[in-house]
Protein backbone atom coordinates (compact mmCIF):
# COMPACT_ATOMS: atom_id res chain seq x y z
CA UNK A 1 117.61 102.03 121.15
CA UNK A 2 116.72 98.51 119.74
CA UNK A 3 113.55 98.51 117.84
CA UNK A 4 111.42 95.19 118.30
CA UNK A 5 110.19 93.78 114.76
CA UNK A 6 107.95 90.46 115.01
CA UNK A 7 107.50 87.55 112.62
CA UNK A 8 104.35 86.77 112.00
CA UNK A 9 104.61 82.80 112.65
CA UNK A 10 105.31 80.76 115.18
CA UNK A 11 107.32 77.99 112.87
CA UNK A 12 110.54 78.03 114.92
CA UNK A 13 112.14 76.67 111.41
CA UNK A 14 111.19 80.13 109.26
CA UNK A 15 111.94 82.18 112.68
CA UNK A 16 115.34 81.06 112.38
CA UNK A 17 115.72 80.93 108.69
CA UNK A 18 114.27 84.58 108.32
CA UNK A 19 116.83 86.18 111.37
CA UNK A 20 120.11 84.68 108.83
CA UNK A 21 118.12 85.78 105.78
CA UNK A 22 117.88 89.37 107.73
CA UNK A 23 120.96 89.40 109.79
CA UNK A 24 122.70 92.29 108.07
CA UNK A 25 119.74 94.44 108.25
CA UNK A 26 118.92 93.39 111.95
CA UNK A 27 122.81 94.78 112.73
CA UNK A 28 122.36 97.56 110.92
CA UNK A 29 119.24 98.95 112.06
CA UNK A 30 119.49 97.66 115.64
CA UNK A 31 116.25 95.13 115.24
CA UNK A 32 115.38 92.49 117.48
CA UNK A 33 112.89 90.05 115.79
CA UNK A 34 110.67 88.23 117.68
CA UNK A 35 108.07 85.65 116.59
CA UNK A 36 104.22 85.96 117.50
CA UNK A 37 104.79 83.14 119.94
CA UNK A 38 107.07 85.43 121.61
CA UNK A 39 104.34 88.81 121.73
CA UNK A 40 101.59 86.56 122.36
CA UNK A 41 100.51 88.50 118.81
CA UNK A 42 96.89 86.57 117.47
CA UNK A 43 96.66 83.20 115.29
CA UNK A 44 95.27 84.48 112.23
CA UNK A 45 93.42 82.02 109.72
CA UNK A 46 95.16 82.21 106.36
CA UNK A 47 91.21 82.67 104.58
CA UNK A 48 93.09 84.68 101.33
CA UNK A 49 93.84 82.86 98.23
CA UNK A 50 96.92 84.29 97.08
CA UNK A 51 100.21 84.09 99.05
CA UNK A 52 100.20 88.20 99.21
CA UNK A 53 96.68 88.56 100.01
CA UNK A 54 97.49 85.70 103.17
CA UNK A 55 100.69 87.64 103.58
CA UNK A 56 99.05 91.62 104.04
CA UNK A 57 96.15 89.63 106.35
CA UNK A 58 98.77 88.26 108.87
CA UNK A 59 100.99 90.99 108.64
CA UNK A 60 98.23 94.24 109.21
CA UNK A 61 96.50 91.87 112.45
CA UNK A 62 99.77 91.30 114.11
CA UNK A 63 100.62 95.21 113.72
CA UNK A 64 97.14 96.44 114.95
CA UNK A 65 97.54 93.97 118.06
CA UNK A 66 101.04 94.62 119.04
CA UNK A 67 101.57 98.57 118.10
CA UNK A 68 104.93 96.66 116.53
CA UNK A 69 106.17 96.48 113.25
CA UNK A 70 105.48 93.38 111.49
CA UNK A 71 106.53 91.06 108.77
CA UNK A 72 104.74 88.40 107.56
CA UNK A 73 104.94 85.56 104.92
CA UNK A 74 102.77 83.37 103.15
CA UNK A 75 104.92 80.29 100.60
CA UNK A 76 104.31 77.08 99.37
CA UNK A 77 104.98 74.86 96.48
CA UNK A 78 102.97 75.49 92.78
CA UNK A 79 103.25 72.07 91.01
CA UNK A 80 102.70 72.58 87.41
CA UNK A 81 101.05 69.34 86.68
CA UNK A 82 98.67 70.18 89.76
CA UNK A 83 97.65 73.21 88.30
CA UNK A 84 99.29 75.25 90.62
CA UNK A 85 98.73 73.26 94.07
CA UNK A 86 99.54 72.52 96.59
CA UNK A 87 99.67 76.39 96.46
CA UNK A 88 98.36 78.55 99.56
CA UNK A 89 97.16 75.20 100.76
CA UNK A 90 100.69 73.96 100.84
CA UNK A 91 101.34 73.49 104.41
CA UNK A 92 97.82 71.74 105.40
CA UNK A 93 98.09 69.24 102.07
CA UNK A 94 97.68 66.38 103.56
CA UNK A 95 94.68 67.45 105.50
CA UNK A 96 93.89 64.92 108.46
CA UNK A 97 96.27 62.55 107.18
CA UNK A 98 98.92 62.76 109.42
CA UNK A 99 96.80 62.08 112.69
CA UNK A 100 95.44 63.42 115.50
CA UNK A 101 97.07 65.39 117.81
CA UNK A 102 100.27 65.64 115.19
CA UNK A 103 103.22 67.54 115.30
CA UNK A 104 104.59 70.05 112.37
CA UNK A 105 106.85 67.29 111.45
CA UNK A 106 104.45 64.89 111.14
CA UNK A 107 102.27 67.30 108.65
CA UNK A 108 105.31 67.80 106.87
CA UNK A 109 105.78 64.04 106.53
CA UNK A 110 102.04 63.59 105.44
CA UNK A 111 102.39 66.82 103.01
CA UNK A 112 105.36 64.91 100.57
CA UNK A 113 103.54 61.60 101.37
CA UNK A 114 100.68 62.77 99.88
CA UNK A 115 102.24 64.92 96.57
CA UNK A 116 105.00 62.27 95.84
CA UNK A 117 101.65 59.87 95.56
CA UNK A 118 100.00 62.47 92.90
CA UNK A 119 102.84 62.71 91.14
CA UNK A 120 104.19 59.38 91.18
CA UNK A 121 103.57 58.60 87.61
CA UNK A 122 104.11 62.04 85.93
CA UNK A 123 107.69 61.61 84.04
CA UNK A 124 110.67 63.16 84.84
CA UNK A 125 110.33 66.34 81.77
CA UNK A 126 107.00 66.63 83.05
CA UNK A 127 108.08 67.40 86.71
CA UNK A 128 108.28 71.12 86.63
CA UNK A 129 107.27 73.04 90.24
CA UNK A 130 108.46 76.53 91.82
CA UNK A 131 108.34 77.76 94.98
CA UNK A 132 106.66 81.19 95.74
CA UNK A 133 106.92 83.32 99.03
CA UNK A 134 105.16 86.34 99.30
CA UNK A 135 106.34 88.76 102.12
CA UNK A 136 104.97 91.90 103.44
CA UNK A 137 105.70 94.45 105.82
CA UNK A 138 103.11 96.35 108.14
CA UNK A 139 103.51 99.29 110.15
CA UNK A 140 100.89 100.19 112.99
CA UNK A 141 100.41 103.72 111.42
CA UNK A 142 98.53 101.48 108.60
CA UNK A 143 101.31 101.46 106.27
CA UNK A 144 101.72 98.05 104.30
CA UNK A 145 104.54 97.11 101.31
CA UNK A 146 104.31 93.61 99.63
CA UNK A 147 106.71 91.70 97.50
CA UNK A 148 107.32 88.01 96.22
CA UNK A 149 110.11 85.81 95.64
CA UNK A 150 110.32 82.76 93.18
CA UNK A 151 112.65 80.13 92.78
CA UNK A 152 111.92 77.75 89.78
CA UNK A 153 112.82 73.76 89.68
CA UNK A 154 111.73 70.32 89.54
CA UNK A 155 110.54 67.51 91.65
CA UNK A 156 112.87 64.28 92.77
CA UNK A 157 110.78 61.40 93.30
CA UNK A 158 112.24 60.23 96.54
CA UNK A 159 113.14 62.82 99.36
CA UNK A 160 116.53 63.65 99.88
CA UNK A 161 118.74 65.28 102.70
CA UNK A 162 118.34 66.53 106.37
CA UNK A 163 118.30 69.86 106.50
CA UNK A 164 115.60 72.22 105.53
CA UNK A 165 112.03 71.96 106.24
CA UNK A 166 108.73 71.07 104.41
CA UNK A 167 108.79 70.15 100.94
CA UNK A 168 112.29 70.99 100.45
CA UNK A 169 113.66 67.67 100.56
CA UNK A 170 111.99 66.62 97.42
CA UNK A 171 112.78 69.99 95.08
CA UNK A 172 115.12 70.50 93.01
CA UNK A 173 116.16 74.32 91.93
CA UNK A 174 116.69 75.00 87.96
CA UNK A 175 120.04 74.42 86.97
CA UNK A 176 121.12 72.24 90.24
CA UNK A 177 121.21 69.00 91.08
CA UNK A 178 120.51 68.87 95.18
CA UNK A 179 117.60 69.45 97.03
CA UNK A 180 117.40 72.11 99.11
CA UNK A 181 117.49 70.15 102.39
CA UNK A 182 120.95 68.86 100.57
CA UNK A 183 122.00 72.60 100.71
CA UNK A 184 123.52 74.50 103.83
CA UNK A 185 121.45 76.95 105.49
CA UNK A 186 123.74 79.84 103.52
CA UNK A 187 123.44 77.99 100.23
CA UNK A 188 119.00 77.79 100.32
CA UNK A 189 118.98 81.25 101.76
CA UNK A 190 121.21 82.70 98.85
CA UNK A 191 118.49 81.31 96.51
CA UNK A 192 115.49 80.18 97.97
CA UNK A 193 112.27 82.01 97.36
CA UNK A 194 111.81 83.47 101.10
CA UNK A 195 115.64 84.47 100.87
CA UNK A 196 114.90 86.62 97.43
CA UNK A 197 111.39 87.85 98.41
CA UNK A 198 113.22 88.98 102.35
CA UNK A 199 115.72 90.71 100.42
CA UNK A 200 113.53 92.49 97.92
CA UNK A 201 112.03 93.89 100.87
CA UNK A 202 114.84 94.97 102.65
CA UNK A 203 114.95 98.47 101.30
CA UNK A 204 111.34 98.55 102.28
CA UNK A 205 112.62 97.69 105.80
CA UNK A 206 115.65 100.58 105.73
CA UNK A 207 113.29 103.02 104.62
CA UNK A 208 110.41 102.32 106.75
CA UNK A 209 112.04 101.62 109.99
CA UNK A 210 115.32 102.96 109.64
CA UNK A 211 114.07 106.94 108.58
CA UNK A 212 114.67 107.71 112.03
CA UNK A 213 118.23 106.77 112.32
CA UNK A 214 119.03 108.53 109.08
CA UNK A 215 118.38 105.11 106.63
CA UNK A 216 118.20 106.26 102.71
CA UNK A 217 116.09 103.40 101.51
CA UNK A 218 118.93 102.38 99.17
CA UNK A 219 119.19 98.46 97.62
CA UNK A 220 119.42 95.85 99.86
């Protein structure tokens, strides 16, 4: 019988990204994910200030509401020159900037607006930023497993590429020379940090929801 699992977000971008990331598992475990938007699971304020403590908070409400298994995330970008920032703040950077009544892609406009301005006269060796993605998995019987993913690079100082999402147009991984919205949806998931912190999970996953179909809990 097909087992629900729900995302807690309702970012149809990260919905999407996370069922590829997942897909083997999904098949193999007979998963459907949802998102919250889909359960009508709660909204809940990201008050933590870590990307696991945000994680376990989203991921342990949407359980207790739904009686469903639930993963959550919680990433951004940690700008070395920033001390760290945008951080857990990452997705609400730019505050009120982008306007009332605006659209995701609008704050995501306003977001790199706003850090390619603070950074705008850093030099290039100077430039140094990862992104971080903490996921964790909750179970309604209270059980909760955490892990994070981290993929290291710099910053470009003019966004470039289509695909992707949020500050992905203007990062650069270690080692590479595209952005990741220059990279195909298999190339970032092979090495973005929600693709390795999903997949450290994923014996997590096996173990936890597929004990009753005779899953071992072996690597991903």
């Amino acid at each position: 019988m097909t087992r629900r699992l729900v995302l807690a977000t309702r970012n149809e971008h990260k919905v999407d990204e996370l069922r590829a990331i997942l897909a083997d598992l999904v098949s193999e475990l007979d998963l459907e994910i949802v998102s919250a938007a889909e359960v009508d699971g709660p909204e809940v304020p990201e008050t933590e200030v870590t990307f696991l403590g945000n994680a376990r908070l989203k991921a342990v409400a949407l359980a207790e509401a739904t009686g469903l298994p639930a993963v959550a995330d919680d990433s951004g970008l940690a700008v070395e020159v920033l001390g760290g920032s945008p951080g857990v703040f990452s997705a609400r950077w730019s505050g009120s900037h982008a306007g009332p009544g605006a659209g995701r892609a609008d704050v995501d406009r306003a977001n790199l607006r706003l850090l390619l301005e603070q950074v705008a006269d850093v030099p290039d060796e100077h430039r140094a930023a990862a992104f971080v993605c903490a996921a964790v998995l909750a179970l309604p019987d209270g059980r909760v497993e955490g892990v994070e993913g981290r993929v290291d690079g710099v910053l470009v100082r003019e966004p470039r590429g289509t695909k992707g999402f949020g500050y992905d147009p203007v990062f650069v991984p270690e080692g590479g020379s595209r952005t990741l919205a220059e990279h195909s949806e298999d190339e970032k998931n092979a090495i973005s940090h929600r693709g390795r912190a999903f997949r450290s999970l994923a014996p997590t996953l096996r173990l936890l929801l597929g004990g009753d179909r005779g899953g071992s809990g072996a690597g991903a």
